[in-house]
Protein backbone atom coordinates (compact mmCIF):
# COMPACT_ATOMS: atom_id res chain seq x y z
CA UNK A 1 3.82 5.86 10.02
CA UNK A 2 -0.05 4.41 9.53
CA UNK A 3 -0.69 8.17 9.89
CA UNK A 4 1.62 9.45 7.35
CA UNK A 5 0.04 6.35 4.68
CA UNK A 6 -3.33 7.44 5.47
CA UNK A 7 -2.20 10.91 4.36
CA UNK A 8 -0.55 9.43 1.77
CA UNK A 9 -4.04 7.50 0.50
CA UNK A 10 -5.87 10.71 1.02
CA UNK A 11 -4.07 12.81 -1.10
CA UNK A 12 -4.28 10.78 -3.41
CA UNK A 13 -7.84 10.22 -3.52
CA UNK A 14 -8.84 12.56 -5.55
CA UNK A 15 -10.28 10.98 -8.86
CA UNK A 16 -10.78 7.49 -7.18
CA UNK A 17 -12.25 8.16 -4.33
CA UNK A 18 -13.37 11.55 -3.85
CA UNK A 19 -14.60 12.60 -6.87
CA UNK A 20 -16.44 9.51 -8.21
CA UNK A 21 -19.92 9.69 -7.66
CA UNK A 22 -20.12 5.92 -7.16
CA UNK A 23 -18.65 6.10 -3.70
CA UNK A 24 -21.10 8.60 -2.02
CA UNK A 25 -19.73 11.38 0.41
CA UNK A 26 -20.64 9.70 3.76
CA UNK A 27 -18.19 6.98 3.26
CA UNK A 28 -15.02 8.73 1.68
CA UNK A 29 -13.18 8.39 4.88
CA UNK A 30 -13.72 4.96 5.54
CA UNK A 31 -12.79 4.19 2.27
CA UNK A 32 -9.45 5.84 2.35
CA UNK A 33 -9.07 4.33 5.49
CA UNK A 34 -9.55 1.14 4.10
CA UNK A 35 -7.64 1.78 0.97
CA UNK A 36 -4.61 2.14 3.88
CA UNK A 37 -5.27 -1.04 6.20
CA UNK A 38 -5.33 -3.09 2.82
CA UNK A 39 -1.99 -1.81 2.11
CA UNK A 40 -0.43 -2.63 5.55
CA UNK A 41 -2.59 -5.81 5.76
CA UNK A 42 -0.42 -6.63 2.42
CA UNK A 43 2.46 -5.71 3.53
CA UNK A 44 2.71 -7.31 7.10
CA UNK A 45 1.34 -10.25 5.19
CA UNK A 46 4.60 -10.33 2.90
CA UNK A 47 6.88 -10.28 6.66
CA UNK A 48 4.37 -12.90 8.16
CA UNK A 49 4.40 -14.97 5.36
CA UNK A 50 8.27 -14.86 5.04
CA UNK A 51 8.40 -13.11 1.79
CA UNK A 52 10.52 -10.12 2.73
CA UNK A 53 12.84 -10.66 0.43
CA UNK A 54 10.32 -10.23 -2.22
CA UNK A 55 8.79 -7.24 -0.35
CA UNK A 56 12.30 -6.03 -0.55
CA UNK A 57 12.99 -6.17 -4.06
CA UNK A 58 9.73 -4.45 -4.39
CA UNK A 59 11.02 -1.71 -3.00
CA UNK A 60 14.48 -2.13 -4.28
CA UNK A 61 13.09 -2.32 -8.42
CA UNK A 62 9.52 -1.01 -8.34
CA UNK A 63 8.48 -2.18 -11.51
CA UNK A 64 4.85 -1.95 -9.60
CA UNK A 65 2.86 -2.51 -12.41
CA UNK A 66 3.95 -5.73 -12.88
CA UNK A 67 4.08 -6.39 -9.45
CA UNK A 68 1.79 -9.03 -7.14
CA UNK A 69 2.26 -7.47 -4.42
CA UNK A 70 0.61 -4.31 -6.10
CA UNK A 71 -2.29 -6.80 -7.90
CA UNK A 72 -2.96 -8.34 -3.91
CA UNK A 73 -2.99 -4.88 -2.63
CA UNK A 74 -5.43 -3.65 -5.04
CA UNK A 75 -7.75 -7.02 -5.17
CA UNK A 76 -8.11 -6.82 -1.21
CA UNK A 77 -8.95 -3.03 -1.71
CA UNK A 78 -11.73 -4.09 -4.53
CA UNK A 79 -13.01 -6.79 -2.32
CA UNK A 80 -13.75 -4.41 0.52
CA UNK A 81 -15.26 -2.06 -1.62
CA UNK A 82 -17.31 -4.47 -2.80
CA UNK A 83 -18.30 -6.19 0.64
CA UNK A 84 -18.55 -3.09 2.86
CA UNK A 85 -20.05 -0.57 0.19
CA UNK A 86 -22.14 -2.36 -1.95
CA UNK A 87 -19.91 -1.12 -5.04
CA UNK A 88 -20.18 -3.40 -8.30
CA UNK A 89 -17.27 -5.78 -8.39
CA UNK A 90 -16.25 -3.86 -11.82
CA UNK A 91 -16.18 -0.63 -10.32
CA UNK A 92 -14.63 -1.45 -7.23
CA UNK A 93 -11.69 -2.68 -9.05
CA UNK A 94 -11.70 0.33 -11.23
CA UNK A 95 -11.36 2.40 -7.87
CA UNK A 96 -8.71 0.09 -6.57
CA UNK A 97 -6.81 0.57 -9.96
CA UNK A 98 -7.16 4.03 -10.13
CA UNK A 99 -5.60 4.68 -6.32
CA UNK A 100 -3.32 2.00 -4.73
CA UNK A 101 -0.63 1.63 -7.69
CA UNK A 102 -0.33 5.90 -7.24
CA UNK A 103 -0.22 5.64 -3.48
CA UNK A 104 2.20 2.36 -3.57
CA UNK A 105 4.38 4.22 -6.40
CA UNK A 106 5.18 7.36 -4.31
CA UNK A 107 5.46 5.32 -0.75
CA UNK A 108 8.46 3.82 -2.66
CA UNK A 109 9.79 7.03 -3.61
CA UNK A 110 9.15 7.99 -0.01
CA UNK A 111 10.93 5.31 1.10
CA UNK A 112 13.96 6.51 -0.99
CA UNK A 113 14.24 10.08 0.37
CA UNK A 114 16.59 11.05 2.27
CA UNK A 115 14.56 14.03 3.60
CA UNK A 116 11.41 12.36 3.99
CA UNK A 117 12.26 8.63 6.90
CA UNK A 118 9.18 8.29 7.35
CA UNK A 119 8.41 5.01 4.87
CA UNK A 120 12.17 4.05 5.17
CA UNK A 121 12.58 0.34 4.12
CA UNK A 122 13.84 -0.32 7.89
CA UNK A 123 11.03 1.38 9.85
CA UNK A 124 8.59 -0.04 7.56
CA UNK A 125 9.67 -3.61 8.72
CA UNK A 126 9.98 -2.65 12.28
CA UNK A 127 5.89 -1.01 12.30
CA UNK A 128 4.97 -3.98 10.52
CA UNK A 129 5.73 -6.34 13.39
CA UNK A 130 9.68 -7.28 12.75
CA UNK A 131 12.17 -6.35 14.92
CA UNK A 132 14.91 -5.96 11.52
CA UNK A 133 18.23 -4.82 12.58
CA UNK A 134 18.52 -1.95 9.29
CA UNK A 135 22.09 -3.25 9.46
CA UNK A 136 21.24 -6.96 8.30
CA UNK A 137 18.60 -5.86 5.33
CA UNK A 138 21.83 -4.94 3.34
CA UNK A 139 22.15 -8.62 3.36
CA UNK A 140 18.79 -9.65 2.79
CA UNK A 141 18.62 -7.45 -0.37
CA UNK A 142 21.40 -8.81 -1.42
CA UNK A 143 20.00 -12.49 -1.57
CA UNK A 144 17.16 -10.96 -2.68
């Protein structure tokens, strides 16, 4: 699954990443890479922290803009840019902006698919370091 994100980040990082000449070549793959690990890092944060139920209704209504799990995602994403790259705290939030929201946005959809298991709600919990039973998130959605 960390595979299939980084993919996921990478295709994505066209405009943000890629194409900006403030990140230079050299480091495009670390970045994406860290544009990933800041999403998992998030989102194992949410099950460590006991907040699944929020990470659930994430995925359940993902009104993502509006969303702190997005606004963590992207400000631990900036941060790194900033720390590890020596990119401008304005532009490195302007990168964040521009790519984790995308990324985050279609993971959902992902996770939706029937096709496509591979960011399924359940397996998501279980590669994040939970040991969910799919049959008992039914419930936990519910009282979310």
């Amino acid at each position: 699954m960390f595979e299939k994100l980084f993919m996921l980040v990478k295709n994505n990082a066209g405009m943000a990443v890629v194409e900006n000449p403030v990140i230079p070549a050299k480091y495009h793959e670390a970045v994406i890479n860290d544009a990933s690990s800041s999403i998992i890092e998030v989102l194992k944060g949410q099950v460590e922290n006991g907040k699944l139920k929020d990470m659930i209704k994430y995925f359940q209504f993902p009104g993502i803009y509006n969303n702190p799990l997005i606004d963590t995602t992207v400000n631990k994403f900036a941060n790194k840019l900033n720390n590890f790259y020596d990119i401008e705290p304005v532009q490195a939030l302007q990168v964040a902006k521009k790519l984790i929201p995308p990324v985050m946005q279609e993971m959902i959809q992902q996770s939706k698919s029937e096709q496509n298991t591979d960011f399924a709600l359940s397996k998501l919990l279980s590669m994040l370091g939970g040991n969910y039973n799919p049959n008992n998130l039914a419930g936990q959605s519910a009282l979310a």
